[in-house]
N, C-alpha and C. Protein backbone atom coordinates (compact mmCIF):
# COMPACT_ATOMS: atom_id res chain seq x y z
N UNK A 1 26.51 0.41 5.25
CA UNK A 1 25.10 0.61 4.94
C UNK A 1 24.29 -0.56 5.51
N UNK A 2 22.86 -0.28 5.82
CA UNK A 2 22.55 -1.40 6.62
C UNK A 2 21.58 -1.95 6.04
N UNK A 3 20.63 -3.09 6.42
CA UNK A 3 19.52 -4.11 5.42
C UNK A 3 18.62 -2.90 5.12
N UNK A 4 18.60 -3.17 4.11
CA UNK A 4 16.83 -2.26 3.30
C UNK A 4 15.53 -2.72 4.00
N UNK A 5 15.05 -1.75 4.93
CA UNK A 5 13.51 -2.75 5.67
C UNK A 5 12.70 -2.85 5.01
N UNK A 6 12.92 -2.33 2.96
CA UNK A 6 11.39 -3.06 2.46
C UNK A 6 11.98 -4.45 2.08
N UNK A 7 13.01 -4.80 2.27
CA UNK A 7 13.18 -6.14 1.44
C UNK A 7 13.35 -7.52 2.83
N UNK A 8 11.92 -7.91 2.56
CA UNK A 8 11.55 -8.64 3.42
C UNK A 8 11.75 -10.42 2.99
N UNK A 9 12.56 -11.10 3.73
CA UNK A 9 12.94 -12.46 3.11
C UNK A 9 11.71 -13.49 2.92
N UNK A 10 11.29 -14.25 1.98
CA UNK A 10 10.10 -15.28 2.30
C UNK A 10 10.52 -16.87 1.86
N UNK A 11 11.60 -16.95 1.45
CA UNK A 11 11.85 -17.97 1.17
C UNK A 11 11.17 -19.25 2.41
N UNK A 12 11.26 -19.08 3.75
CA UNK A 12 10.40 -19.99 4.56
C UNK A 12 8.93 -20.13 4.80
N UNK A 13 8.83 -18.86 3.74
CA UNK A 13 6.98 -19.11 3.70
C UNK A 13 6.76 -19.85 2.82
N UNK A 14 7.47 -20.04 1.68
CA UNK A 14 7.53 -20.40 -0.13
C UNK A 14 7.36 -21.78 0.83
N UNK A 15 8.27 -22.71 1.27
CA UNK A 15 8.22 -23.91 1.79
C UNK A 15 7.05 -24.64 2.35
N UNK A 16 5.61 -23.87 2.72
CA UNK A 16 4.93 -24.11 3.19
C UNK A 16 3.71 -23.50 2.71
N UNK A 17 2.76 -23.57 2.06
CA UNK A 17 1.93 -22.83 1.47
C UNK A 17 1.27 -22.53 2.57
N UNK A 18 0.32 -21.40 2.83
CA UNK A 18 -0.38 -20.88 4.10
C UNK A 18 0.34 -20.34 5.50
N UNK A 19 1.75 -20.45 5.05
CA UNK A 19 2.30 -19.64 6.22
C UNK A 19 2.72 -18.23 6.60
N UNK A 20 2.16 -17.32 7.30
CA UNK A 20 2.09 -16.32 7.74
C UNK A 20 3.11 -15.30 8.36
N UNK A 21 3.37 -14.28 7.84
CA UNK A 21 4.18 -13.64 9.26
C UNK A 21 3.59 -12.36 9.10
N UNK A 22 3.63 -11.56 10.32
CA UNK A 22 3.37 -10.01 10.15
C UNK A 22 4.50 -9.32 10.03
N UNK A 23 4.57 -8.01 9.70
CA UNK A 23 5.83 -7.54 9.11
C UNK A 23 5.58 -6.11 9.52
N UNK A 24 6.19 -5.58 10.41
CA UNK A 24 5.68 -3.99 10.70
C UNK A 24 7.63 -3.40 10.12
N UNK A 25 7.50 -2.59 9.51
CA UNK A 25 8.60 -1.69 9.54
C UNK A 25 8.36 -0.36 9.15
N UNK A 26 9.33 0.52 8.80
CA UNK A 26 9.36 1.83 8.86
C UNK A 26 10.22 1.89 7.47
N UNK A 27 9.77 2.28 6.37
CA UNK A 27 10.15 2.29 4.73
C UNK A 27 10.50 3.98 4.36
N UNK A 28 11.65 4.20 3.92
CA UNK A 28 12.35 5.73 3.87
C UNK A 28 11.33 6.04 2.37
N UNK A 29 10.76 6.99 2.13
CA UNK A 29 9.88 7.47 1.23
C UNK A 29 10.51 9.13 0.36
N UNK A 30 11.41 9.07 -0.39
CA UNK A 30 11.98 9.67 -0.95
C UNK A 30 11.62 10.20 -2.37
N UNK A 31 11.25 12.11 -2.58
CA UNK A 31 10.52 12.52 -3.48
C UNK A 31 8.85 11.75 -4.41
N UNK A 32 8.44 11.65 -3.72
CA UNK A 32 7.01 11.30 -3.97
C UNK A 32 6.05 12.49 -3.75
N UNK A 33 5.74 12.80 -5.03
CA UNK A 33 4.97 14.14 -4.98
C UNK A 33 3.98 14.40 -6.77
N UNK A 34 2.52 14.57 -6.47
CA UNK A 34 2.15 15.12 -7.63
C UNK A 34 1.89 16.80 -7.42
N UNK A 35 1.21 17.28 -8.61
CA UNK A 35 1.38 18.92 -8.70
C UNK A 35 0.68 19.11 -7.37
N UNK A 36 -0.25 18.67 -6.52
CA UNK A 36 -0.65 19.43 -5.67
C UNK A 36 -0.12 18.96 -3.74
N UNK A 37 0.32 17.94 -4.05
CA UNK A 37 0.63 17.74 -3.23
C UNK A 37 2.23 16.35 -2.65
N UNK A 38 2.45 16.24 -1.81
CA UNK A 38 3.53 15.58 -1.73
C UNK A 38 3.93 14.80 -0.17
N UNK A 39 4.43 13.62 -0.26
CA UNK A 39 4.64 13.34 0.65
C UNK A 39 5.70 14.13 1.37
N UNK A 40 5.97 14.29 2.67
CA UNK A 40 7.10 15.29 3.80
C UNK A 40 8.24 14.29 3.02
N UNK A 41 9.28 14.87 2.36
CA UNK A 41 10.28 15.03 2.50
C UNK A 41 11.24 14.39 3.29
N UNK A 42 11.97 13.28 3.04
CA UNK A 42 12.18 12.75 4.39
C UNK A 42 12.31 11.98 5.55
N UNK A 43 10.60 11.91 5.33
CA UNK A 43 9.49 11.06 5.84
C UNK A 43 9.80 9.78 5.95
N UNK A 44 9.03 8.52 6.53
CA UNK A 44 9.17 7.17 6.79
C UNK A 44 7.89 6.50 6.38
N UNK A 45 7.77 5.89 5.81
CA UNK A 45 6.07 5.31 5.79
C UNK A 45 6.07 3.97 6.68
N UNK A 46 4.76 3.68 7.38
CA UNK A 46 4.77 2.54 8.31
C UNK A 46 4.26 1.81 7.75
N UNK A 47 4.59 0.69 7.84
CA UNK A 47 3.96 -0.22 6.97
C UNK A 47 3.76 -1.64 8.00
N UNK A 48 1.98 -1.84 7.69
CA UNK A 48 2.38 -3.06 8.75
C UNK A 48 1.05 -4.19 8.29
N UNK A 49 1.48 -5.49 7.67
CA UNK A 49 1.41 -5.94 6.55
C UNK A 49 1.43 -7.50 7.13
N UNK A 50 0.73 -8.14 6.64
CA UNK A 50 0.28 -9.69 6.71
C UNK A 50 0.93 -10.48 5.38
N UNK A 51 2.45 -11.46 5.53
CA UNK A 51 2.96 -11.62 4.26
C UNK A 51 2.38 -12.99 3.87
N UNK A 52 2.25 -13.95 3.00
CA UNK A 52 1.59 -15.09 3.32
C UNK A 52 1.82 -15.82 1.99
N UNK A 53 2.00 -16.82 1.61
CA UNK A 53 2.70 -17.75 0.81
C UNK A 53 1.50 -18.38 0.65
N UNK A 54 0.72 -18.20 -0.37
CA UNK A 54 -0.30 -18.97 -1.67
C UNK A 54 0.42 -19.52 -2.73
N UNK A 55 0.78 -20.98 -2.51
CA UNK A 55 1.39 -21.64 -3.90
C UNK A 55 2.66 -21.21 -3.92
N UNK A 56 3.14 -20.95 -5.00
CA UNK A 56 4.18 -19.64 -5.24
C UNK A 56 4.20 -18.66 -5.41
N UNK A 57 2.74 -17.99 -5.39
CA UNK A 57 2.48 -16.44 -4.68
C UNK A 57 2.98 -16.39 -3.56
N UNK A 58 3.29 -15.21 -3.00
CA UNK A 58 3.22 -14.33 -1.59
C UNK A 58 2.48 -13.07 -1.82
N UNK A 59 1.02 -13.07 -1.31
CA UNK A 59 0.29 -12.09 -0.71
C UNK A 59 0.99 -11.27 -0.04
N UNK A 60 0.59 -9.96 -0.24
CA UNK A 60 1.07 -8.99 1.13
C UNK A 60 -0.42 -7.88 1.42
N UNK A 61 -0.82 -8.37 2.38
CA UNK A 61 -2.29 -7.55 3.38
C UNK A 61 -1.97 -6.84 3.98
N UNK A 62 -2.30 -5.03 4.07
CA UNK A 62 -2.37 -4.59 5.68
C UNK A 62 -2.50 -2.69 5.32
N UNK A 63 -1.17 -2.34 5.92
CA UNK A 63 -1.81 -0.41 5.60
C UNK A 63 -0.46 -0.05 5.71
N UNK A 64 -0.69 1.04 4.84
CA UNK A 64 0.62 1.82 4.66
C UNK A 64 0.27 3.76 4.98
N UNK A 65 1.22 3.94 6.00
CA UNK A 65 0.26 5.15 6.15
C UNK A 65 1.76 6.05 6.40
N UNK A 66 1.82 7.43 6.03
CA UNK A 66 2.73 8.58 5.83
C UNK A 66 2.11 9.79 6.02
N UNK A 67 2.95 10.45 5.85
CA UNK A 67 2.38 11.94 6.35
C UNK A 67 2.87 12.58 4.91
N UNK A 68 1.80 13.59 4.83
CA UNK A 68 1.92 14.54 3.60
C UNK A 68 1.26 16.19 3.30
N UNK A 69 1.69 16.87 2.60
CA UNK A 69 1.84 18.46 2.79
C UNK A 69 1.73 18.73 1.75
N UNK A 70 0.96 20.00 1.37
CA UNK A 70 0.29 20.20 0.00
C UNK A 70 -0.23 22.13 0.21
N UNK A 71 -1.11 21.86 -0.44
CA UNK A 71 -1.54 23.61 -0.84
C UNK A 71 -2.95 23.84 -0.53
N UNK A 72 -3.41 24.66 -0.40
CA UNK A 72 -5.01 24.70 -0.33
C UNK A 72 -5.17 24.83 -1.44
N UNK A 73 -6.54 24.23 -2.44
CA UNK A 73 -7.09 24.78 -3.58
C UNK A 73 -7.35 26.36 -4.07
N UNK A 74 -8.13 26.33 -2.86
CA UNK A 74 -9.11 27.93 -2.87
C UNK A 74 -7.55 28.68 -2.15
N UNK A 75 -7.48 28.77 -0.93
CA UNK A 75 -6.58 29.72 -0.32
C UNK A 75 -4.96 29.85 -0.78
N UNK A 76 -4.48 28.34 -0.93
CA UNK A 76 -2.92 28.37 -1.08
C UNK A 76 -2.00 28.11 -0.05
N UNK A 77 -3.28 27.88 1.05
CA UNK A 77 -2.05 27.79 2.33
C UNK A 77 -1.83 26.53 2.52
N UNK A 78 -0.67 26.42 3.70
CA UNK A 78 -0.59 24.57 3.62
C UNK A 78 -1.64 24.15 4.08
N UNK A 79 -1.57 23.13 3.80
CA UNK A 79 -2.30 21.75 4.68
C UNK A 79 -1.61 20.44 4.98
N UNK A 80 -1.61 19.77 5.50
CA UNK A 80 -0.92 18.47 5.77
C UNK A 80 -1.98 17.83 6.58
N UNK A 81 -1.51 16.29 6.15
CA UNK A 81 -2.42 15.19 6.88
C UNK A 81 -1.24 14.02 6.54
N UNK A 82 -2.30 12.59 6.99
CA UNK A 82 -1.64 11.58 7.14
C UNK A 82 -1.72 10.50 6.14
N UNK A 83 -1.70 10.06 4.64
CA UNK A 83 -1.96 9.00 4.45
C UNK A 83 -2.10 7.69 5.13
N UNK A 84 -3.31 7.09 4.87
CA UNK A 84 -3.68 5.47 5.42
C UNK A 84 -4.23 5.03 4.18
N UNK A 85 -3.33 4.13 4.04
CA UNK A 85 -3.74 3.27 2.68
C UNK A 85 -3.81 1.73 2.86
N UNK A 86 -4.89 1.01 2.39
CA UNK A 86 -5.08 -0.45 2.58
C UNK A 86 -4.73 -0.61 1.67
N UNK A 87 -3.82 -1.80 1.80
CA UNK A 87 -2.74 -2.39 0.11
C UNK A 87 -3.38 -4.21 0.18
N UNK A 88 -3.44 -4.54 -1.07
CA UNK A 88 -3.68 -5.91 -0.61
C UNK A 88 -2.94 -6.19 -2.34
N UNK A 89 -1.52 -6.85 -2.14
CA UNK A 89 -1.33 -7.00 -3.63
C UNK A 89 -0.83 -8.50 -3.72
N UNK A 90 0.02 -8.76 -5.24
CA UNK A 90 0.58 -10.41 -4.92
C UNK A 90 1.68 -10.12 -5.74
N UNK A 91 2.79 -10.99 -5.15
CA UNK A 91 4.37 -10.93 -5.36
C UNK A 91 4.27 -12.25 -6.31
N UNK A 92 4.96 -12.12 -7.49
CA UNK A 92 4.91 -13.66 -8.11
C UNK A 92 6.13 -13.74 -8.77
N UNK A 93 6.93 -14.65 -9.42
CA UNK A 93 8.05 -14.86 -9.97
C UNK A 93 7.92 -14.40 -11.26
N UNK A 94 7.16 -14.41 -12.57
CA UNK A 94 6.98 -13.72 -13.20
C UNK A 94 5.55 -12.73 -13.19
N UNK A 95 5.94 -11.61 -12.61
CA UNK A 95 4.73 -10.53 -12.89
C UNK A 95 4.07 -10.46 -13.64
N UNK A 96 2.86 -9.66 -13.82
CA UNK A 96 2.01 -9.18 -15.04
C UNK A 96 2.07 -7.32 -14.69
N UNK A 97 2.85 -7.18 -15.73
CA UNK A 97 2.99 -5.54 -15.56
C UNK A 97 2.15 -4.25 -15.09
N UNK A 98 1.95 -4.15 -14.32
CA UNK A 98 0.91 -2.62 -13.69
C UNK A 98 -0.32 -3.92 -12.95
N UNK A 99 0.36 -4.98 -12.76
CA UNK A 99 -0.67 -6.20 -11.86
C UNK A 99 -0.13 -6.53 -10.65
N UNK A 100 1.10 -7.14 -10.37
CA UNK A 100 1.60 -8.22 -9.89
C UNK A 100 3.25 -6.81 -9.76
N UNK A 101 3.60 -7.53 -8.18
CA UNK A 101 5.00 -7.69 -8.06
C UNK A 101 5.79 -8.55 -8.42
N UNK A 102 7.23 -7.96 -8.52
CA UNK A 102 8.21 -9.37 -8.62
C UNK A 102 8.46 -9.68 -7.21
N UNK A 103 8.77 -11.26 -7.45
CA UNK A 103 9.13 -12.52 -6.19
C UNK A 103 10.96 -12.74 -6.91
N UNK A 104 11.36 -12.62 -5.80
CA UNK A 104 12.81 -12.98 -6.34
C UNK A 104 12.73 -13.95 -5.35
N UNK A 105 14.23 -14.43 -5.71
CA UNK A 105 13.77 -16.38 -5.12
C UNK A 105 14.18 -16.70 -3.71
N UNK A 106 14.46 -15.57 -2.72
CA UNK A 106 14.41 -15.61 -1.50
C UNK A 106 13.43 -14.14 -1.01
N UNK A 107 13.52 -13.36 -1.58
CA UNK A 107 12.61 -12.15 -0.92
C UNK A 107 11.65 -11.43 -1.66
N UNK A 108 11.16 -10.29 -1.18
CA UNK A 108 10.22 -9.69 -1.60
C UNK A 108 10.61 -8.00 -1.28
N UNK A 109 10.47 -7.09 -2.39
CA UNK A 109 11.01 -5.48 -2.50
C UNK A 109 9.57 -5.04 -2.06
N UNK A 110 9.07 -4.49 -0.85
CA UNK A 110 7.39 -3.61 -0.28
C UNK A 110 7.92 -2.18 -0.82
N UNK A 111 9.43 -1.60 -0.85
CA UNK A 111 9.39 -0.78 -1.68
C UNK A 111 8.47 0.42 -2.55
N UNK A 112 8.26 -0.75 -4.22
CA UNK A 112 7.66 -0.03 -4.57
C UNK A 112 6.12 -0.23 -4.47
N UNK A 113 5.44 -1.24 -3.67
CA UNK A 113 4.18 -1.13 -3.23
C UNK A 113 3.99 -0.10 -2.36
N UNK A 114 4.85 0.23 -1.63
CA UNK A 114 4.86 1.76 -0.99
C UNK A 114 4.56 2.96 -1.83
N UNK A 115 5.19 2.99 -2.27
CA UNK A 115 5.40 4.32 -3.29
C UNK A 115 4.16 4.39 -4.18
N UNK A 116 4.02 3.29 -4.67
CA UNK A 116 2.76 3.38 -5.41
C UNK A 116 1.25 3.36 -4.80
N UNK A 117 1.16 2.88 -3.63
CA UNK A 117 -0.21 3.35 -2.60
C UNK A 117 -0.04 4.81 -2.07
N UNK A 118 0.96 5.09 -1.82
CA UNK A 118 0.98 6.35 -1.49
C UNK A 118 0.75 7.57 -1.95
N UNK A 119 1.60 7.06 -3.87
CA UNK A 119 1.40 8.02 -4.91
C UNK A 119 -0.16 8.13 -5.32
N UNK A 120 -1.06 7.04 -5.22
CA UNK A 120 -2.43 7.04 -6.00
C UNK A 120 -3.20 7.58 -4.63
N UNK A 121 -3.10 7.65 -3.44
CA UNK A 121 -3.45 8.36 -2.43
C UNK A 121 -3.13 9.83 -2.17
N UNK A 122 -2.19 10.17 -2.56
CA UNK A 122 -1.87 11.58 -2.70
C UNK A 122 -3.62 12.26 -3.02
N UNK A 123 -3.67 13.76 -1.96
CA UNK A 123 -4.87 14.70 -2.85
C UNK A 123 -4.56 14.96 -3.74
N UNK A 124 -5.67 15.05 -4.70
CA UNK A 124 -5.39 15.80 -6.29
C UNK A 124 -5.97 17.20 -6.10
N UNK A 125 -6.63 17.53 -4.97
CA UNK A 125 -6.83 18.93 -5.00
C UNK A 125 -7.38 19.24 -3.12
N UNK A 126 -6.31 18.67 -2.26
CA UNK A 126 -6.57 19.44 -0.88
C UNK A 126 -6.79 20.48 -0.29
N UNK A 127 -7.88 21.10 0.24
CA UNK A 127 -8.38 21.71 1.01
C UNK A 127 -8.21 21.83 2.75
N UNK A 128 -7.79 23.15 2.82
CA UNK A 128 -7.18 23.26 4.59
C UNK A 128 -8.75 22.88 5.49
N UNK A 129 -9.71 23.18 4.96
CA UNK A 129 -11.10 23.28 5.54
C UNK A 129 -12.12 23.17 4.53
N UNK A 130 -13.60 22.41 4.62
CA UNK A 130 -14.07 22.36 3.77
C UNK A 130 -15.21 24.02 3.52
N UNK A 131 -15.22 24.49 4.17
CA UNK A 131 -15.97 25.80 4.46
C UNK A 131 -14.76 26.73 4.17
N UNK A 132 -13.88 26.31 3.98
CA UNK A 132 -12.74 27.61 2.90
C UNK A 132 -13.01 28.59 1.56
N UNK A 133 -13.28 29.81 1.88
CA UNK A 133 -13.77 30.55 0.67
C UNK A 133 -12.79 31.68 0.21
N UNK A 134 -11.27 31.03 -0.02
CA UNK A 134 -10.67 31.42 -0.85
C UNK A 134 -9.16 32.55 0.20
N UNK A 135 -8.77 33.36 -0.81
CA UNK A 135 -7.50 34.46 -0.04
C UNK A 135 -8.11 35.74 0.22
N UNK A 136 -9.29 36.29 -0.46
CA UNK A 136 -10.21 37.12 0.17
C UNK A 136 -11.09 37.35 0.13
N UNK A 137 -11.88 36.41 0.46
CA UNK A 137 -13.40 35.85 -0.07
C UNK A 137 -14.28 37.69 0.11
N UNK A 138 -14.00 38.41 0.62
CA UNK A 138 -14.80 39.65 0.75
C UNK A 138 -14.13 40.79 -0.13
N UNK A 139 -13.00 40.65 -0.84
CA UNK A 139 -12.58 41.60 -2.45
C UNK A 139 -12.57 40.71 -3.18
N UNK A 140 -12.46 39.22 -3.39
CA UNK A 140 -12.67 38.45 -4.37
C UNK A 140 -13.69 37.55 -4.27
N UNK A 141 -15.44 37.92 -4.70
CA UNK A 141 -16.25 36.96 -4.04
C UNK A 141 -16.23 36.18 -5.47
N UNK A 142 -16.80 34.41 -5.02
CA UNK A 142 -17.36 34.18 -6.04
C UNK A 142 -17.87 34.32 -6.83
N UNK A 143 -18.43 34.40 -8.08
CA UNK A 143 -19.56 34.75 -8.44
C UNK A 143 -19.65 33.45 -10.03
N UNK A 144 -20.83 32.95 -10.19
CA UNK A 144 -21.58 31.76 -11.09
C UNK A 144 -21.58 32.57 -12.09
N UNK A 145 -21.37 32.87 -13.45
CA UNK A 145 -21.63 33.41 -14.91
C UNK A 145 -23.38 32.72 -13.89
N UNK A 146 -23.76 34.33 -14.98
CA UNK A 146 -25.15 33.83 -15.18
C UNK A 146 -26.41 34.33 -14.07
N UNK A 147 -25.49 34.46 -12.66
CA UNK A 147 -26.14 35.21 -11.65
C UNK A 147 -25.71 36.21 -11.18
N UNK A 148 -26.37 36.86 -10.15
CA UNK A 148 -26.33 38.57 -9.92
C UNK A 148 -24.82 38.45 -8.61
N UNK A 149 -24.68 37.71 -8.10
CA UNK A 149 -23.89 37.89 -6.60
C UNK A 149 -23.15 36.82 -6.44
N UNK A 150 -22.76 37.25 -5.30
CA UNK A 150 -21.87 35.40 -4.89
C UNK A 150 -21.91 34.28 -4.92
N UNK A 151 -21.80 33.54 -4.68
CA UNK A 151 -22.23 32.05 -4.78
C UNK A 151 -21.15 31.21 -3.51
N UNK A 152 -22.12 30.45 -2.29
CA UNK A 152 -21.14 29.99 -1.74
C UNK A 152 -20.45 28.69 -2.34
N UNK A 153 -19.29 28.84 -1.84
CA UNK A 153 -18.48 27.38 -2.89
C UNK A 153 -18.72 26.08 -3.02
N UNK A 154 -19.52 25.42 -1.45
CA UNK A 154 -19.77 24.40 -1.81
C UNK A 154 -21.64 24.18 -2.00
């Protein structure tokens, strides 16, 4: 089995406060999905990230971006696009829970900062087109309680 590419070493940044590296890798993204939508199955997320040693923090800056596949609201059909997510978080030796990553005393897990930009980026209700009016908008029209006819959707 070979190195995990979210677990990125910093122990030589820790040594030096303000020292820098960029970090591009490719992070395996496995079952990440809410009811409407989900990351591909599969998939790799790119991640490419500014790591940087504040004190005994390590910052991690940059974007995490994946591809993902879902449902139409109105129609039902697929849709897919790309997550791009700007992450800007801090790794520390003892965390603050739903705040802070853990710092273990040579590296750092991007892991679950993955998973979790990706998961709060997920659509909660994607649309193939925004001018989409449904599976048969002409036997099933809209219609508003309250008025005589259709109503367009947006």
């Amino acid at each position: 089995m070979g190195r995990d590419p979210a677990r990125v070493p910093v122990l030589d940044l820790l040594r030096t406060t303000g020292t820098r590296r960029e970090v591009a890798v490719q992070v395996p993204v496995h079952d990440l999905a809410i009811t409407t939508a989900a990351v591909v199955e599969g998939a790799e997320a790119d991640l490419d990230v500014v790591v940087e040693a504040v004190g005994s923090q390590v910052v991690v800056e940059g974007t995490v971006r994946a591809p993902w596949t879902g449902a139409c609201r109105r129609c039902l059909e697929p849709v897919e696009g790309t997550l791009e997510v700007d992450v800007r978080e801090i790794f520390e030796r003892h965390p603050t829970e739903g705040e802070t990553y853990p710092l273990a005393d040579d590296h750092i897990d991007l892991g679950p900062l993955v998973r979790d930009a990706l998961l709060l980026a997920l659509p909660l209700a994607p649309l193939c087109e925004a001018g989409c009016l449904g599976p048969a908008p002409d036997a099933f029209p809209a219609v508003v309680e309250g008025t005589d006819g259709p109503t367009d959707p947006d």
